[in-house]
Protein backbone atom coordinates (compact mmCIF):
# COMPACT_ATOMS: atom_id res chain seq x y z
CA UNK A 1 203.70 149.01 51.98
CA UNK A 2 205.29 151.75 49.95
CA UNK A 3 203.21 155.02 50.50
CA UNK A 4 203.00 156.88 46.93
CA UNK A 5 203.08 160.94 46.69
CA UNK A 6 204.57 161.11 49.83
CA UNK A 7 204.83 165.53 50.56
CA UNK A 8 204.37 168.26 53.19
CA UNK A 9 200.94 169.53 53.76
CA UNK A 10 201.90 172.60 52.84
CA UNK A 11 202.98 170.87 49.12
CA UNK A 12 200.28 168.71 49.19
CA UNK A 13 197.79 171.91 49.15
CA UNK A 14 199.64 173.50 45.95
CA UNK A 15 196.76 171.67 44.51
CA UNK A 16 194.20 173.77 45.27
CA UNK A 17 193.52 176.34 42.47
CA UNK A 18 191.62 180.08 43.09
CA UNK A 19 187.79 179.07 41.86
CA UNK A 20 188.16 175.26 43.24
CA UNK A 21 185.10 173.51 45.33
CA UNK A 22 186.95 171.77 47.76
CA UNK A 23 185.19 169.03 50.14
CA UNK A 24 186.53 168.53 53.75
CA UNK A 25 185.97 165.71 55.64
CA UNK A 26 184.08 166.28 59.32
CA UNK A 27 183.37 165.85 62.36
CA UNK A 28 186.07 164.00 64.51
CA UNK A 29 187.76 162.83 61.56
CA UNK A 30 188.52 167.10 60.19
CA UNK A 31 191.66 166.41 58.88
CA UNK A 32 193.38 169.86 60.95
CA UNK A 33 196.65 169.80 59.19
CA UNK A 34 195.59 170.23 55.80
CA UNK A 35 193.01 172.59 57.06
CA UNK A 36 195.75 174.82 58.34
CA UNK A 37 198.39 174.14 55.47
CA UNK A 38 195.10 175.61 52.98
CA UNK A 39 194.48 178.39 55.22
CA UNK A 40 197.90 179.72 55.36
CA UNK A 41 197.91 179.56 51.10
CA UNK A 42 194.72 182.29 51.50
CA UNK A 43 196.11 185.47 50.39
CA UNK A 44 197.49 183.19 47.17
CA UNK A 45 193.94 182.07 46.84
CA UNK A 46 190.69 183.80 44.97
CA UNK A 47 187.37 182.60 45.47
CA UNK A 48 187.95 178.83 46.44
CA UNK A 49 184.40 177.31 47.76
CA UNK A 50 184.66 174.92 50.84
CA UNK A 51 182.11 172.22 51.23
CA UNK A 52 180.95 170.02 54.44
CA UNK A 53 179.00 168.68 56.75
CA UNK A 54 179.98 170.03 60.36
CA UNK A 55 183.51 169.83 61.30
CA UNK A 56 185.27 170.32 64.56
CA UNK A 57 188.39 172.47 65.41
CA UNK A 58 189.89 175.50 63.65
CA UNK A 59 188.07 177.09 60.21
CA UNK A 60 190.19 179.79 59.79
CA UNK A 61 188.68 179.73 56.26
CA UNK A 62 185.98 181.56 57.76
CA UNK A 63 187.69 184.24 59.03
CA UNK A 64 186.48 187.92 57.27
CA UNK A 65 189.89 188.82 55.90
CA UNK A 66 189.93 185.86 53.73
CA UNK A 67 186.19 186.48 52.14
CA UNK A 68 188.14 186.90 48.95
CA UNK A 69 189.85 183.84 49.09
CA UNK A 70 187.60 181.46 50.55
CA UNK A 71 183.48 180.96 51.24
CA UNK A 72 181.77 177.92 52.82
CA UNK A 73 178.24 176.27 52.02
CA UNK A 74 178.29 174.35 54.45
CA UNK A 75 175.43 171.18 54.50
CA UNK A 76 175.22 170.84 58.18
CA UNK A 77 175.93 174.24 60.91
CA UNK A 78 178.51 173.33 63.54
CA UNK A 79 178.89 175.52 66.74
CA UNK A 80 182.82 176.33 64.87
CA UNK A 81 180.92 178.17 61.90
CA UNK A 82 177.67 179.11 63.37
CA UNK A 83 178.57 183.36 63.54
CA UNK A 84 179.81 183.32 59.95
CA UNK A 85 176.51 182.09 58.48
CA UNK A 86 175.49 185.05 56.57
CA UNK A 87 179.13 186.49 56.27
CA UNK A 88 181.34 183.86 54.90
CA UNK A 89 179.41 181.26 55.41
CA UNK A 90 175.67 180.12 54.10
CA UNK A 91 173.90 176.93 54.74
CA UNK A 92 172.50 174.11 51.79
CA UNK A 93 169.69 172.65 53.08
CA UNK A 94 169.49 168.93 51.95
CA UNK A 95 168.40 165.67 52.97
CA UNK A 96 171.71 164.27 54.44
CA UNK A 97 170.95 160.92 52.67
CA UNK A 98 170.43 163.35 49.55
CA UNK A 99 174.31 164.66 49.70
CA UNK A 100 175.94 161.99 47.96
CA UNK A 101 173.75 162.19 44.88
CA UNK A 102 174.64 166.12 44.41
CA UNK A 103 178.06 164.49 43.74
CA UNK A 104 176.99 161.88 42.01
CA UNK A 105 174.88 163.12 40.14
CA UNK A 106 176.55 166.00 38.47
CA UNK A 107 174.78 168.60 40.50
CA UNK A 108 178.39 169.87 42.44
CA UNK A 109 181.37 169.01 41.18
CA UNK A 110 183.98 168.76 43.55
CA UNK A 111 187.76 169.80 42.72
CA UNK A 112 189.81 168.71 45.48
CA UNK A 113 188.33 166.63 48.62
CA UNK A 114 190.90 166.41 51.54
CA UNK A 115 190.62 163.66 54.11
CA UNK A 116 191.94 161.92 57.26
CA UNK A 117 192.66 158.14 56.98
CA UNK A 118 194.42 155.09 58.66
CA UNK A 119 197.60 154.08 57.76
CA UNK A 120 197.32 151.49 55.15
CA UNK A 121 197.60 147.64 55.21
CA UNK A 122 200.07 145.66 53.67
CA UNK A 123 197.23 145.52 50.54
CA UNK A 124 197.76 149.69 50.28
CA UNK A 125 193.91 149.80 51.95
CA UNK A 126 193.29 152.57 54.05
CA UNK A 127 190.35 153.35 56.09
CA UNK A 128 188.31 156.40 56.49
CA UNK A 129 187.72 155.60 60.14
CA UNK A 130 185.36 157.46 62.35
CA UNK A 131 183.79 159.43 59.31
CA UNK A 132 182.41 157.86 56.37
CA UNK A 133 179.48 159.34 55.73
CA UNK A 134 179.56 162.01 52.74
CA UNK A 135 183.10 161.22 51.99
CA UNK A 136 182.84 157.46 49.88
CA UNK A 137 180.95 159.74 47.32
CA UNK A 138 183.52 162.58 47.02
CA UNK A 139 186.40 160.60 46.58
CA UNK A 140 184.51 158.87 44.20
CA UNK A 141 183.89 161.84 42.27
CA UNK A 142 186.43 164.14 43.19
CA UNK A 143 189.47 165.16 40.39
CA UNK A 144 192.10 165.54 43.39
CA UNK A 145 192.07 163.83 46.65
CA UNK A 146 194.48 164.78 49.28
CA UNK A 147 195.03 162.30 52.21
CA UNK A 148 196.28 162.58 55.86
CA UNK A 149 197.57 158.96 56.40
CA UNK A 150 197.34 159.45 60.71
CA UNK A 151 198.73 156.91 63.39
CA UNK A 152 195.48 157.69 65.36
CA UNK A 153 193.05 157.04 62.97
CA UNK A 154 190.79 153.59 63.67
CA UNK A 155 190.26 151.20 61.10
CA UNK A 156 187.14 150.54 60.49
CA UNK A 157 185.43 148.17 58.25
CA UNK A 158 182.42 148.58 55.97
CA UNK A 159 182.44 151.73 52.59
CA UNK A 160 185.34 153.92 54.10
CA UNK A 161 187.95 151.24 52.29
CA UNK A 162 190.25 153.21 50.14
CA UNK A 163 193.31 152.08 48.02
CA UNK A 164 196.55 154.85 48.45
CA UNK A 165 195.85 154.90 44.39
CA UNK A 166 192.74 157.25 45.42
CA UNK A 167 195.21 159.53 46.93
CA UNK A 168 197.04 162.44 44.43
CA UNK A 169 199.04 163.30 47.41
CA UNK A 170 199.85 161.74 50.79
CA UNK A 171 200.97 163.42 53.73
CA UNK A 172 201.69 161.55 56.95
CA UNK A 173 200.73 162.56 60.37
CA UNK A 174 200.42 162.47 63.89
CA UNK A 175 197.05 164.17 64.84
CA UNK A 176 194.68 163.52 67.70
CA UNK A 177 191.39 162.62 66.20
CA UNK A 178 188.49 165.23 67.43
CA UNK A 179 187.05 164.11 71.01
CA UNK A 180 183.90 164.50 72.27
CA UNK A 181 183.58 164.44 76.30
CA UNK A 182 180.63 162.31 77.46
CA UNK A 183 178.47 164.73 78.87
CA UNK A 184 176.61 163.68 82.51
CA UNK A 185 172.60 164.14 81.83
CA UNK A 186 170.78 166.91 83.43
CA UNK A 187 168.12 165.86 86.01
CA UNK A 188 165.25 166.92 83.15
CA UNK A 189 167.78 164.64 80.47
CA UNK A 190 167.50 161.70 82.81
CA UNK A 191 163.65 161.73 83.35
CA UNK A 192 163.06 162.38 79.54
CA UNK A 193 166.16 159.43 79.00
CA UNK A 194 163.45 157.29 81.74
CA UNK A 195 160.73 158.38 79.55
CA UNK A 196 162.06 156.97 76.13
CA UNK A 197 163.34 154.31 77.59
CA UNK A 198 160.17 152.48 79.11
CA UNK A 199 159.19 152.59 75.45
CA UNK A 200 161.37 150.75 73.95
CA UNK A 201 161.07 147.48 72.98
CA UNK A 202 163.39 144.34 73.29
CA UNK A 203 164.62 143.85 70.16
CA UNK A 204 164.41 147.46 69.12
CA UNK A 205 166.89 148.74 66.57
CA UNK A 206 168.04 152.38 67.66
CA UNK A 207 169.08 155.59 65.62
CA UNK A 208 170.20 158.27 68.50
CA UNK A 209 172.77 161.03 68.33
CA UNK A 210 175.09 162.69 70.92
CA UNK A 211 174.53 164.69 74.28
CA UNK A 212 172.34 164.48 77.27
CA UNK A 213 169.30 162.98 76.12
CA UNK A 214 171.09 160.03 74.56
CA UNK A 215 173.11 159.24 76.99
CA UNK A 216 170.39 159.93 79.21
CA UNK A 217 168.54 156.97 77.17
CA UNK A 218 171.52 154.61 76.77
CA UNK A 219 171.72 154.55 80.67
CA UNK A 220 168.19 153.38 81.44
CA UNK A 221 168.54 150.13 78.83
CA UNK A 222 170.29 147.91 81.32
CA UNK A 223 167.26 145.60 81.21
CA UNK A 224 166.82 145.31 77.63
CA UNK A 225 167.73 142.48 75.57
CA UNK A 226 169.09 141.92 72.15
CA UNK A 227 168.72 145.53 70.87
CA UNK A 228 170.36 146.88 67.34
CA UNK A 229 172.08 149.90 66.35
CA UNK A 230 171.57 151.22 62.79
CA UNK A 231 172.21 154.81 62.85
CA UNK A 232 173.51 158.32 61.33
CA UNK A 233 176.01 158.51 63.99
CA UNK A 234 176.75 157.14 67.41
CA UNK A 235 178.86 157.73 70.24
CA UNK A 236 180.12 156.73 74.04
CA UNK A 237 177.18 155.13 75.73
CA UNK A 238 176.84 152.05 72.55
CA UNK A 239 180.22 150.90 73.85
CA UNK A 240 178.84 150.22 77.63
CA UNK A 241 175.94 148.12 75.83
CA UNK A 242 177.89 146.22 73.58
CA UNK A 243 180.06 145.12 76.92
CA UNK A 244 176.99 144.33 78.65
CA UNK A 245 175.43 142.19 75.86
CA UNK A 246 172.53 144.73 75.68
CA UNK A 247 173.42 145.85 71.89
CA UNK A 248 173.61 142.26 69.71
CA UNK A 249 171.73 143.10 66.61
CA UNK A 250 170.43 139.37 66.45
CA UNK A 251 166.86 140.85 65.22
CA UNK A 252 167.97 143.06 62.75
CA UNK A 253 166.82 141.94 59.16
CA UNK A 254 169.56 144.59 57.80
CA UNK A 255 172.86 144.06 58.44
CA UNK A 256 172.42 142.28 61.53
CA UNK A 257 174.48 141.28 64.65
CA UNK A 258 176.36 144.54 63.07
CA UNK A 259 176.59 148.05 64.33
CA UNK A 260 175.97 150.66 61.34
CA UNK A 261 176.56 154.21 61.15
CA UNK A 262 177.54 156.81 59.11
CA UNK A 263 179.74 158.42 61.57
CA UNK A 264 180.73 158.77 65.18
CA UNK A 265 182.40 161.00 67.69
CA UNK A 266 183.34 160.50 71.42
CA UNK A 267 186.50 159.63 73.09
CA UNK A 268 189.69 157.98 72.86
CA UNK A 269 187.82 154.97 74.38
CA UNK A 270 185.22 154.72 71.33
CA UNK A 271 187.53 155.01 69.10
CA UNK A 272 189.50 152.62 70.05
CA UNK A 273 186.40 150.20 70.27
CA UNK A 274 185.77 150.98 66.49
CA UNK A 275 189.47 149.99 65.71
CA UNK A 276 189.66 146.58 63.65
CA UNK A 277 186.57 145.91 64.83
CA UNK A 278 184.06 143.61 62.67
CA UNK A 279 180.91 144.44 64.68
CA UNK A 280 181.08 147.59 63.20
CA UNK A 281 180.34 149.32 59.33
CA UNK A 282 180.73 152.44 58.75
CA UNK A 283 178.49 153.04 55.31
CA UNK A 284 177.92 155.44 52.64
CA UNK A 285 175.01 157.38 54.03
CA UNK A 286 172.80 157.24 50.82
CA UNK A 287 173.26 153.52 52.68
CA UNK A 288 172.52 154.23 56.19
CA UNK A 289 169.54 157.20 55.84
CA UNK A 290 167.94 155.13 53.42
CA UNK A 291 164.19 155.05 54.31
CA UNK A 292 164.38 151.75 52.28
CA UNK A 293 166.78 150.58 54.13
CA UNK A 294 165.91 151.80 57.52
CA UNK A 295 162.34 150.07 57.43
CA UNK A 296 163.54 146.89 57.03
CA UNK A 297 164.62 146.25 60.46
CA UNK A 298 162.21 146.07 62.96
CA UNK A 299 161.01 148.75 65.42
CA UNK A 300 163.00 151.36 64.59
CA UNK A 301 163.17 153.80 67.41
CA UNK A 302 164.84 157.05 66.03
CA UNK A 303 165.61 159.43 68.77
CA UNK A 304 165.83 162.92 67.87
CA UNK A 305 166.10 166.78 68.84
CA UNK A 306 164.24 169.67 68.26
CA UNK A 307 164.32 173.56 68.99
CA UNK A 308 160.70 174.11 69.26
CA UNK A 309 157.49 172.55 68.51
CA UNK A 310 153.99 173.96 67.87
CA UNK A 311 151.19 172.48 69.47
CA UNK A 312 149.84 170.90 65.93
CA UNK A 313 153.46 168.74 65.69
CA UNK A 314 155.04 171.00 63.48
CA UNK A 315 158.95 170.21 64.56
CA UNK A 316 161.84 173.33 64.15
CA UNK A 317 165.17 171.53 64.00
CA UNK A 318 167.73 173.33 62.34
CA UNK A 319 166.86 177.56 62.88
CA UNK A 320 166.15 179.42 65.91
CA UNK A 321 163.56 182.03 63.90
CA UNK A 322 165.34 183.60 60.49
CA UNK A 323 168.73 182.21 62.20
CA UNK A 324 170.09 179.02 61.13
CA UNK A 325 171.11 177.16 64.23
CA UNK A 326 171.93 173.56 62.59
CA UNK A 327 170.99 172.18 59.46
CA UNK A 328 168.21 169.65 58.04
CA UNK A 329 170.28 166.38 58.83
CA UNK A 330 169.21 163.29 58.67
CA UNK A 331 166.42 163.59 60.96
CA UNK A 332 163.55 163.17 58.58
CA UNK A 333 165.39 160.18 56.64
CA UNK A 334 165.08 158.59 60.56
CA UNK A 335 161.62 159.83 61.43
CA UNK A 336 160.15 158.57 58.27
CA UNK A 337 162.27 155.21 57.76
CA UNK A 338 161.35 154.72 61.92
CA UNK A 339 157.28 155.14 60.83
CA UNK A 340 157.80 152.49 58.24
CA UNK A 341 159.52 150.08 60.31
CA UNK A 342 157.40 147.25 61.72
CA UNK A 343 156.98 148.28 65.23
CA UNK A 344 158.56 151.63 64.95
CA UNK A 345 158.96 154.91 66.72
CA UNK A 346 160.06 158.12 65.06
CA UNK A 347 160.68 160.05 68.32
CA UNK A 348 161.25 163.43 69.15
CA UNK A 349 163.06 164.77 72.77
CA UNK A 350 163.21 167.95 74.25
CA UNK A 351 163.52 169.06 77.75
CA UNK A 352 160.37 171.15 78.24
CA UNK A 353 162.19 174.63 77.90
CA UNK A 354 165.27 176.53 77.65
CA UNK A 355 167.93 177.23 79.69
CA UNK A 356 165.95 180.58 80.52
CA UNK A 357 162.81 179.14 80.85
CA UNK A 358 161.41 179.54 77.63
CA UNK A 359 158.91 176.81 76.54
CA UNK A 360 159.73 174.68 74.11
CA UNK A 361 156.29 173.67 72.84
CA UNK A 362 154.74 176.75 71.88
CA UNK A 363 151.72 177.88 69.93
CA UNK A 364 152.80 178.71 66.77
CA UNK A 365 156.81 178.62 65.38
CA UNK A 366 158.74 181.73 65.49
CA UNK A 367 158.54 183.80 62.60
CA UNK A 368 160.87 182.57 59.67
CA UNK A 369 161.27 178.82 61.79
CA UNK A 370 162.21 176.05 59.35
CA UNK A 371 159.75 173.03 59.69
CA UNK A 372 162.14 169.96 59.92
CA UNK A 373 159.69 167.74 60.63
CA UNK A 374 156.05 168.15 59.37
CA UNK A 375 153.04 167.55 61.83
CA UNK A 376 152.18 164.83 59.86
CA UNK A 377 155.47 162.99 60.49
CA UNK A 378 155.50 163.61 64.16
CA UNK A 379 154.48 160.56 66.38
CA UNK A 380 155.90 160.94 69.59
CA UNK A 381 157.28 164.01 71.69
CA UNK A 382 159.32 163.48 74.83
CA UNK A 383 160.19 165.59 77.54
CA UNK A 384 160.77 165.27 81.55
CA UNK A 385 156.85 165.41 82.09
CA UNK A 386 156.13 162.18 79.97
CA UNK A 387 155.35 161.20 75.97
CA UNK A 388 152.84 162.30 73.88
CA UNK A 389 151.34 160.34 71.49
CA UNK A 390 150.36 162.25 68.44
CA UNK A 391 149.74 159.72 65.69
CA UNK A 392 145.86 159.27 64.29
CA UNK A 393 145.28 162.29 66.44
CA UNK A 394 143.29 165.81 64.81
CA UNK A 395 144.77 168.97 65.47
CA UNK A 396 143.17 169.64 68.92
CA UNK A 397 143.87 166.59 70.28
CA UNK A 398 147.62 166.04 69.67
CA UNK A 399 147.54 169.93 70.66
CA UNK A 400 146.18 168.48 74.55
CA UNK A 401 148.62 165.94 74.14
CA UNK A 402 151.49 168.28 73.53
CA UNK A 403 150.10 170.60 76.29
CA UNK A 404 150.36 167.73 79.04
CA UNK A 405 154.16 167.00 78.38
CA UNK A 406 154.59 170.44 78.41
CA UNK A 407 156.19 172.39 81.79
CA UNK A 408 153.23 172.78 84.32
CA UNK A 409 154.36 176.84 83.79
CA UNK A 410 153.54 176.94 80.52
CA UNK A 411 150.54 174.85 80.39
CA UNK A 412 147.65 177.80 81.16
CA UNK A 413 148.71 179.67 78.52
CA UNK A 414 149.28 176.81 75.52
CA UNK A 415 145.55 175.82 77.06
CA UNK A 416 144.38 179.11 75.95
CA UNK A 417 146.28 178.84 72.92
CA UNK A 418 144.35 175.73 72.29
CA UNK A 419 140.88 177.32 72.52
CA UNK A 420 141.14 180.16 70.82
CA UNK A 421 142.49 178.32 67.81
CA UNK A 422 140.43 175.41 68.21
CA UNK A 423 136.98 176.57 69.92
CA UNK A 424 135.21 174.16 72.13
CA UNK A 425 135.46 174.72 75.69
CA UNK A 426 138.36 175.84 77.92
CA UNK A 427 139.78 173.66 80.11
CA UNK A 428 140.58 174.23 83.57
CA UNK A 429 144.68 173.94 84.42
């Protein structure tokens, strides 16, 4: 197949204009080269806005000396941006199943959108791979669309389909797609993964991110039979349950016997997994956050982090105080989509306190704490000491119930929190 507007990246970003919005595509599929090739045009460039969710590697965009040249609002806060939030960075906070519709919708406009894509087929189809997510929508609405065409990108089936007529410039590569190591659980990670896992149900359709927690839960699910995947974004430990014949989607209503995300990240091996393969679609995620959607299959259980958590079920996600740590997500499209589901169970996991200590369930959020997750959304809270059921619960009692899952250090003092806030009498620790 004869690849059209074939150029360097360093032509291929003569596109980009001073006062452009330019989308880049994230996470493991960050297309590096063209990241680079725009960065090295900054001192040509005045007040170009860069939009994304997170993205791994370099952002040299960020950098101070270019503030004149470039600024990101970003929707999501990777660890690569994190210390320029508030310098040449600032966050949107959004729904992530809300994104596509600022595009759509008229609300952003987007100039140029640069992505990372398979090589094509012998149609001219390539393949957004590992990243659909926010991306079907910009290159739907975007005036210029730059493409990596990359050797190492998976095909994948599902939205991320995209004719080389999309494309106002091509530029062929040889990158390594973004890797994420699989991370061994902590000993707290694998009683909290123990936890979650004794309540899950066969036939359970999952939504559960990266790191320890998850993994920690994908390792205890050996026994389980004919559980589903319909989720934001997945990684290493779906492959080992696919292989097993644990993961078969034969009771989804949605999509089933089919693996659907939004995105993923992991190693060489997952993506590799992903390649050609029919099990999976990768979907739009106005698709896959859908609450709509979501509820449709049964028992939903949507796994999910937190910072901190007050001891009425109030849930800080995405700021650690007035500092923005992360970003909104998609973790109320799950929780809420999860309490609809037949069956379902919008969970949230935490080890029971920092790295120094600190508890994580506390009496009241730090000052300027974003509420991801209202109390009245929160169902269950896991940590290493057990779950706590908070549904149909009043204030004191899901307060108790947050208290006993909390670490045995803590407890005296969130029991005193307890009765001064709530009266009644004080109960011995």
């Amino acid at each position: 197949m004869k690849i059209p507007n074939i150029m360097t990246a360093h032509e291929a970003v003569q596109l980009i204009k001073s006062g452009d919005r330019v989308l880049i595509q994230g996470a493991a599929a960050t297309p590096q080269i063209l990241v680079k090739a725009m960065v090295a045009r900054g001192k040509e460039l005045k007040n170009v806005e860069v939009v994304h969710l997170h993205t791994e590697g370099e952002c040299g965009y960020t950098a101070p000396e270019l503030k004149e040249s470039f600024h990101t609002n970003a929707f999501f806060i990777g660890g690569n941006i994190r210390k320029m939030i508030g310098v040449t960075a600032d966050y949107i906070p959004i729904f992530l199943s809300d994104i596509p519709s600022l595009f759509r919708q008229g609300y952003m406009n987007l100039d140029v959108v640069m992505v990372n894509v398979s090589r094509p087929d012998k149609h001219g189809f390539c393949s957004l791979g590992v990243s659909v997510d926010i991306v079907v929508s910009a290159i739907e609405m975007g005036k210029t669309v730059i493409a990596q065409i990359n050797k190492n990108m998976p095909r994948t089936f599902g939205d991320g389909i995209v004719h080389l007529n999309n494309f106002d410039a091509c530029v062929m590569v040889d990158e390594e797609i973004q890797e994420m190591k699989f991370v061994d659980p902590t000993e707290a990670e694998k009683r909290i993964g123990k936890n979650i896992a004794e309540i899950i149900d066969d036939g359970s359709t999952l939504q559960m991110g990266i790191g320890g927690i998850p993994n920690a839960v994908l390792t205890y699910l050996d026994n389980h039979k004919d559980l589903g995947v319909h989720t934001e974004m997945f990684s290493e430990g779906i492959v080992d349950l696919v292989e097993k014949g644990i993961v078969t989607g034969a009771k989804k209503k949605v999509n089933p016997y089919k693996i659907v995300s939004g995105f993923a990240m992991g190693t060489r091996r997952l993506y590799d997994f992903m390649d050609d393969n029919a099990e999976i679609e990768m979907r739009d995620i106005a698709y896959v956050n859908d609450t709509a959607i979501i509820r449709q299959n049964p028992k939903v259980t949507a796994i999910n982090s937190a910072i901190e958590i007050d001891i009425t079920g109030q849930v800080c996600a995405d700021s650690i105080g007035l500092r923005m740590f992360s970003g909104v997500g998609g973790q109320m499209d799950f929780m809420r989509g999860a309490a609809l589901s037949p069956g379902g169970k919008p969970i949230i996991a935490i080890t029971s306190t920092t790295g120094k200590g600190v508890s994580k369930i506390v009496s009241s959020l730090k000052p300027g704490a974003g509420v991801v997750t209202t109390r009245a959304h929160a169902r269950f809270v896991a940590t290493e000491y057990g779950v706590a059921e908070l549904f149909g619960k009043n204030l004191r009692q899901r307060a108790e119930a947050l208290r006993d899952v909390a670490h045995p250090d803590h407890r005296e003092e969130l029991n005193k929190a307890i009765h001064e806030r709530f009266g009644g009498t004080l109960v011995s620790i």
